[in-house]
N, C-alpha and C. Protein backbone atom coordinates (compact mmCIF):
# COMPACT_ATOMS: atom_id res chain seq x y z
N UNK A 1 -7.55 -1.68 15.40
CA UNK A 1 -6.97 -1.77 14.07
C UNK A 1 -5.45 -1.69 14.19
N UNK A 2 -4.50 -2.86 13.54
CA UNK A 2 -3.13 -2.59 13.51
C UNK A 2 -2.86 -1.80 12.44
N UNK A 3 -1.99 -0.95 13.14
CA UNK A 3 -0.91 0.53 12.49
C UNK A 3 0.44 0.21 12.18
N UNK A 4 0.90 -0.69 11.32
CA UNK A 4 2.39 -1.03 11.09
C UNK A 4 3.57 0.04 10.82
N UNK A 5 3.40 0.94 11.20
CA UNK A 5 4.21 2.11 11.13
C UNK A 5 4.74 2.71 12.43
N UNK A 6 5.77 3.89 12.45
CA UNK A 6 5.77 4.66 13.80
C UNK A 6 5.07 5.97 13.76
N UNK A 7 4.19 6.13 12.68
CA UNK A 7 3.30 7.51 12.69
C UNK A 7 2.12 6.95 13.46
N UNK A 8 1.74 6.13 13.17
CA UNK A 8 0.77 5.21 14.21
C UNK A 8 -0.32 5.48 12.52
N UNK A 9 -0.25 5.39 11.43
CA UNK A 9 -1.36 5.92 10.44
C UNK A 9 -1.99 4.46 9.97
N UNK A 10 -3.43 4.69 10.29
CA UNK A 10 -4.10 3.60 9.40
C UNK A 10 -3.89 3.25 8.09
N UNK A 11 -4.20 2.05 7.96
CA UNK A 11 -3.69 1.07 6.44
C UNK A 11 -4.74 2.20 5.51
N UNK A 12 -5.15 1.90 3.99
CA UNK A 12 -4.98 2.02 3.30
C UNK A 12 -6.68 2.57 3.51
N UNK A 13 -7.03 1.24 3.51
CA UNK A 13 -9.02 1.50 3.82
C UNK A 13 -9.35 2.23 4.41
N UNK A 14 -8.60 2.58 5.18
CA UNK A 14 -8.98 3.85 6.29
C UNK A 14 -9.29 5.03 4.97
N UNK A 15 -8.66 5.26 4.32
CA UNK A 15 -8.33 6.39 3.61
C UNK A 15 -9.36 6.22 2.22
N UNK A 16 -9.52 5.22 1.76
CA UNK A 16 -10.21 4.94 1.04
C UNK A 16 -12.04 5.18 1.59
N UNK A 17 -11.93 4.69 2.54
CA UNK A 17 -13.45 5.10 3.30
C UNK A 17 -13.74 6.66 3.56
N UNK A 18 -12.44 7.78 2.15
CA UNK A 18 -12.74 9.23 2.65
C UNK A 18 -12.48 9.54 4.19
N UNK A 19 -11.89 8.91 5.30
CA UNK A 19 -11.76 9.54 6.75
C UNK A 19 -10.70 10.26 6.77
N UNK A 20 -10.39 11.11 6.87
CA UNK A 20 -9.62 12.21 7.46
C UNK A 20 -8.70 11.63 8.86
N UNK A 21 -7.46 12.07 8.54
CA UNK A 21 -7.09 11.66 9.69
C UNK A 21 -5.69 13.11 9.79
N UNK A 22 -5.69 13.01 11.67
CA UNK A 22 -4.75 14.28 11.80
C UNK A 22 -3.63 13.20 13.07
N UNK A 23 -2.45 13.82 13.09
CA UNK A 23 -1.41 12.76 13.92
C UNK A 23 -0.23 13.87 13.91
N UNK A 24 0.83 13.31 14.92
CA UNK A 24 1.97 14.20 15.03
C UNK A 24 3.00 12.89 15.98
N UNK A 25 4.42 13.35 15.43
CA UNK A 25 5.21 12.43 15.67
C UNK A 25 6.20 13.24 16.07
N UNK A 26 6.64 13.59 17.42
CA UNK A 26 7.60 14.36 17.81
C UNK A 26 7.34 15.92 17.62
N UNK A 27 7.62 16.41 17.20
CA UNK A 27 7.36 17.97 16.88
C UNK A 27 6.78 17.83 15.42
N UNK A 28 6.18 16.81 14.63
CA UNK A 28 5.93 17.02 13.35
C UNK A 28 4.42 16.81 13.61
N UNK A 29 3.69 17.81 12.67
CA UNK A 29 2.34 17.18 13.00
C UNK A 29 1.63 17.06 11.53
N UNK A 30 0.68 16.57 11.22
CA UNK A 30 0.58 16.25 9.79
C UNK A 30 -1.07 15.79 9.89
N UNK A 31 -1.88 16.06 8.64
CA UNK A 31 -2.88 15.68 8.46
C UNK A 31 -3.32 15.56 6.68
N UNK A 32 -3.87 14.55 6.96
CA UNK A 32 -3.93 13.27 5.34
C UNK A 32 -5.45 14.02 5.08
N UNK A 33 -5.59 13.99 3.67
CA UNK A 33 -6.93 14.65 3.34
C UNK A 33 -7.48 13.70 2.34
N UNK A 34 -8.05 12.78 1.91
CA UNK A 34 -8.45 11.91 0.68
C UNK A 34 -9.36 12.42 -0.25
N UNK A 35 -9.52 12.78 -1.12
CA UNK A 35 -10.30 13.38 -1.86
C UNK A 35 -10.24 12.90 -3.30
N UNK A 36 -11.44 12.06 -4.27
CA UNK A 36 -11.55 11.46 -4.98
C UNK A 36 -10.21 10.26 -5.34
N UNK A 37 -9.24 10.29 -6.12
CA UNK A 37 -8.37 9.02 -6.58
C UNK A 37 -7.04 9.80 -5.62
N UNK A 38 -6.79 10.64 -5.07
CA UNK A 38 -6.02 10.88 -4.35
C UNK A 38 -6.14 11.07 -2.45
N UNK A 39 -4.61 11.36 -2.21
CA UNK A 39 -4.34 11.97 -0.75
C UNK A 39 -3.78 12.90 -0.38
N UNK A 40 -3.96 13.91 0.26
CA UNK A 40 -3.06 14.88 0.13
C UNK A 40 -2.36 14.78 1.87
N UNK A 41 -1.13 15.21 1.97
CA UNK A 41 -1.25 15.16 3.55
C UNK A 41 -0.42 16.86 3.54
N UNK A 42 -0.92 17.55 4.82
CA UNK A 42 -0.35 18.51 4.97
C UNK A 42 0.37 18.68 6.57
N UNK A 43 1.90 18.91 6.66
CA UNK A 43 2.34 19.40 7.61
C UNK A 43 2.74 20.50 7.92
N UNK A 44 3.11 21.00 9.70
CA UNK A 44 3.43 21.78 10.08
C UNK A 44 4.11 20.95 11.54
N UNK A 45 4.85 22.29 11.78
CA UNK A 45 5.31 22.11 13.49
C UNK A 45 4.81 22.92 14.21
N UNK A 46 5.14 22.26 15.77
CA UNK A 46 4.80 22.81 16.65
C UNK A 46 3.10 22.19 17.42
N UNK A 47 2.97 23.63 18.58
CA UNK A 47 1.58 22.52 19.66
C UNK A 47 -0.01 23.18 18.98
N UNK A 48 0.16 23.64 17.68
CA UNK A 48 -0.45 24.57 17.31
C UNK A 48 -1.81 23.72 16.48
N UNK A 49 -3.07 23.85 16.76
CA UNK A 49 -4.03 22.86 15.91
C UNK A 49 -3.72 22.80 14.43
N UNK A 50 -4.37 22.44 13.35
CA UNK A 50 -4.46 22.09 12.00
C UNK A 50 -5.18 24.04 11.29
N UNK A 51 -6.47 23.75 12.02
CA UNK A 51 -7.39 25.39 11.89
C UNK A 51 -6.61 26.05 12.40
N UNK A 52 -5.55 26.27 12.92
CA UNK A 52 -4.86 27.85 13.69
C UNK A 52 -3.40 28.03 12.96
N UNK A 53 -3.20 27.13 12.17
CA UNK A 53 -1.42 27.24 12.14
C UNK A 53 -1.56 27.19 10.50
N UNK A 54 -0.43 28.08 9.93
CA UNK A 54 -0.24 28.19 8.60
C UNK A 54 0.33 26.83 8.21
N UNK A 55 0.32 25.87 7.27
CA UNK A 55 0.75 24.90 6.82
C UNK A 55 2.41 24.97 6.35
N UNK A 56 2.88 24.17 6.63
CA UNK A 56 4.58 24.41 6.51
C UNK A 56 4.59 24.00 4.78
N UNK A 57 4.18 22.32 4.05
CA UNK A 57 4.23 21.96 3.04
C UNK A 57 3.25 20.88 3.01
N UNK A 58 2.38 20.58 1.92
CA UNK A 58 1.69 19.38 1.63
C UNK A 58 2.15 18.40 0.08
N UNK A 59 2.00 17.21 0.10
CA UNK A 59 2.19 16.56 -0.78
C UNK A 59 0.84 15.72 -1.11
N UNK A 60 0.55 15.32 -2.42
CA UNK A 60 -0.01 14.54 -2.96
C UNK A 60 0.27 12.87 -3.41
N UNK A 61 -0.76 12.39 -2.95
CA UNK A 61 -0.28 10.58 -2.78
C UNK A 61 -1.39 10.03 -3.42
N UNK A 62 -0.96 9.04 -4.27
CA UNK A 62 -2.19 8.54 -5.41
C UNK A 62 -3.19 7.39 -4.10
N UNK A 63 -4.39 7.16 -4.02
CA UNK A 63 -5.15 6.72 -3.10
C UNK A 63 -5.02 4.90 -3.59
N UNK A 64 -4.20 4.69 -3.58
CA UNK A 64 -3.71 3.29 -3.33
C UNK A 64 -2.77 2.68 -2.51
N UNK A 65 -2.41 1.79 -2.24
CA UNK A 65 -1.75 0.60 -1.12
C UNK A 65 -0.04 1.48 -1.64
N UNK A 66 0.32 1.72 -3.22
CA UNK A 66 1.46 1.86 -3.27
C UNK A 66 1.85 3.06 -2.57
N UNK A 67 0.73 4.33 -2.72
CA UNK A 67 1.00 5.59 -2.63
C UNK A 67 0.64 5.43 -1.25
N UNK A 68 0.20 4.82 -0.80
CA UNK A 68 0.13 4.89 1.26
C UNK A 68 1.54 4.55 1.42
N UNK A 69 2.30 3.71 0.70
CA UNK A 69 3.47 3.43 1.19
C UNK A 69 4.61 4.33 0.97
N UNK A 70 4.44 5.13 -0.16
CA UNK A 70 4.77 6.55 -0.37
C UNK A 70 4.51 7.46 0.45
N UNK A 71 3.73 7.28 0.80
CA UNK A 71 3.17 8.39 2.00
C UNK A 71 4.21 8.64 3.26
N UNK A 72 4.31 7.13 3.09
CA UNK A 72 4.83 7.03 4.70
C UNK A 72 6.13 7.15 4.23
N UNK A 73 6.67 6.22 3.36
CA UNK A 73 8.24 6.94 2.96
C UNK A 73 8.87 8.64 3.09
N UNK A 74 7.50 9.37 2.79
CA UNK A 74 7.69 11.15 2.75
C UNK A 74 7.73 11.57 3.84
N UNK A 75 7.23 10.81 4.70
CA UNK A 75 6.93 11.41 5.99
C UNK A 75 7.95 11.29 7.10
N UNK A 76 8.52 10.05 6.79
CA UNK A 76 9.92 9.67 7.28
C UNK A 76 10.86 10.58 6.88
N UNK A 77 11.24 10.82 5.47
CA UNK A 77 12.05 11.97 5.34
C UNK A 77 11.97 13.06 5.92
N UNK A 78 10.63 13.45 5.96
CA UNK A 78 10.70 15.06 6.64
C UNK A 78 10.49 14.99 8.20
N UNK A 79 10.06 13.84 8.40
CA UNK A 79 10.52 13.82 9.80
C UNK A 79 12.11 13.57 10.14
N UNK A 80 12.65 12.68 9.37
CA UNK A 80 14.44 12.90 9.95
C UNK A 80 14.99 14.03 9.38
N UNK A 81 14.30 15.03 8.47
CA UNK A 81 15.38 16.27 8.13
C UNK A 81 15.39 17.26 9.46
């Protein structure tokens, strides 16, 4: 499956098919949660799993093509801050 991004995150269907997905980009690590018309993704830093590490901040992304692209816009920010 092509990943047009540098988070490496599946397109849209991925998310829509409810899959869960967990990823990390440099010291950022982040995991997308889909749950009914939304997405939530939650990050943290560090080598620490998802189950062991307190969550740094999560955001909410409406479960469409626009809000995946939102997604990834957010994620870029808090990855260059």
């Amino acid at each position: 499956m092509a990943k047009p991004n540098d988070f490496d995150i599946p397109r849209i269907f991925y998310f829509e098919s409810m899959n869960i997905f967990t990823g990390s980009r440099g010291n950022l690590n982040f995991r997308i949660v889909p749950e009914g018309d939304k997405m939530t993704v939650y990050i943290w830093h560090g080598f620490i799993c998802s189950e062991l590490t307190e969550m740094e901040d999560s955001h909410e992304f409406a479960l469409t093509k626009e809000g995946h692209g939102e997604m990834l816009a957010w994620l870029e920010s808090v990855y260059s801050a």
